[in-house]
Protein backbone atom coordinates (compact mmCIF):
# COMPACT_ATOMS: atom_id res chain seq x y z
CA UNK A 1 0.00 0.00 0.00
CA UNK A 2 2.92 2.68 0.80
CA UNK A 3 4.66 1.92 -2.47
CA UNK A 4 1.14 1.95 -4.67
CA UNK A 5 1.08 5.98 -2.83
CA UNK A 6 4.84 6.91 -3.31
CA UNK A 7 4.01 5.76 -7.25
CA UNK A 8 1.00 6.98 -7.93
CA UNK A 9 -0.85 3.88 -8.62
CA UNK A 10 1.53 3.46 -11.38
CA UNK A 11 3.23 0.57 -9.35
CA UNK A 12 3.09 -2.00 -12.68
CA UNK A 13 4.23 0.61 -14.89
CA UNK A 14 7.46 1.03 -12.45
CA UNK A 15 7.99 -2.64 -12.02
CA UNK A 16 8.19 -2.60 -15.81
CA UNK A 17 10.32 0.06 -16.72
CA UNK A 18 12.66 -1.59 -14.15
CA UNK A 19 12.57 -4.61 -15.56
CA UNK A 20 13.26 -3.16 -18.73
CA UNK A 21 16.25 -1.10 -17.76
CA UNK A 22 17.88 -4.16 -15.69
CA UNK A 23 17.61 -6.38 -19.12
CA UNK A 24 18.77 -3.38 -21.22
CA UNK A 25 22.30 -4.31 -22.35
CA UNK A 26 23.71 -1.31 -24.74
CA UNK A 27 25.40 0.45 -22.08
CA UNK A 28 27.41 -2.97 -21.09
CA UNK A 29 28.51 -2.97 -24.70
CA UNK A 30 29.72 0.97 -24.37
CA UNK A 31 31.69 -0.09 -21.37
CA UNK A 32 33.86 -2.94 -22.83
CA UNK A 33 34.75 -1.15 -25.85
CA UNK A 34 35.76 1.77 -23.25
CA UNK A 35 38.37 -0.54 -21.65
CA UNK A 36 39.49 -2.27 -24.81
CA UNK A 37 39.87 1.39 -26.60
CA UNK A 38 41.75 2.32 -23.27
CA UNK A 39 43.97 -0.84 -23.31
CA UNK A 40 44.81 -0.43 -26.77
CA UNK A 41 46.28 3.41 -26.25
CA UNK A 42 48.16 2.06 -23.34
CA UNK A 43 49.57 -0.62 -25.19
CA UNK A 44 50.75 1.70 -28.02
CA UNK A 45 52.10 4.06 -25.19
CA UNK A 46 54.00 2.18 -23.85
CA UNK A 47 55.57 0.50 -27.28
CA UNK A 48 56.39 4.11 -28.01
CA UNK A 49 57.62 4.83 -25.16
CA UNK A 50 60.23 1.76 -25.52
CA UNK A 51 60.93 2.20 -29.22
CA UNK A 52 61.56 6.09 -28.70
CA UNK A 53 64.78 5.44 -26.49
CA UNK A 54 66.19 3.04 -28.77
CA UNK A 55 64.58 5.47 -31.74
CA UNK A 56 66.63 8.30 -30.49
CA UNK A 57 70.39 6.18 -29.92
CA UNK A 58 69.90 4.82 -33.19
CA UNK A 59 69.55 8.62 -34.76
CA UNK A 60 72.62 9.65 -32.82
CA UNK A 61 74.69 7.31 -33.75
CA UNK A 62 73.60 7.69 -37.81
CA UNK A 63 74.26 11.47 -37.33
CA UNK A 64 77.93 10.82 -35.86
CA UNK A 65 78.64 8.68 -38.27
CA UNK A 66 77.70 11.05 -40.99
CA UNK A 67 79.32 13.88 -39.53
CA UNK A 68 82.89 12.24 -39.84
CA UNK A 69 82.41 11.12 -43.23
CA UNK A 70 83.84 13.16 -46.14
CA UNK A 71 82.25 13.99 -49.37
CA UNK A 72 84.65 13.05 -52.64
CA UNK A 73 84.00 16.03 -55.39
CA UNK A 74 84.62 14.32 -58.98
């Protein structure tokens, strides 16, 4: 009786929106490609992150090397 006056008589209505809504599964479907998105850019950080050091020894050592080279005029 309390809940049929909190609702408004519209207690079967509620029940079935509720019902409804707990069965409705589109949001669950946002949410894991959220976290697999989120993983992915992670990931990719973090090969970056590695790659850049080795990136940036590799480029030094190119430069060097060109730098004591000469260039033969014919």
């Amino acid at each position: 009786m309390k809940l049929n006056c909190i609702l408004g008589g519209n207690t079967m209505k509620f029940f079935k929106l509720s019902n409804k809504f707990s069965r409705d599964e589109d949001g669950a479907v946002t949410v894991d490609w959220v976290v697999l998105t989120s993983a992915v850019v992670g990931l990719g950080i973090v090969v970056l992150s590695t790659v850049a050091n080795g990136t940036k020894s590799l480029g030094s050592n190119i430069s060097g090397d060109l730098a004591t080279r000469q260039v033969v005029n014919y």
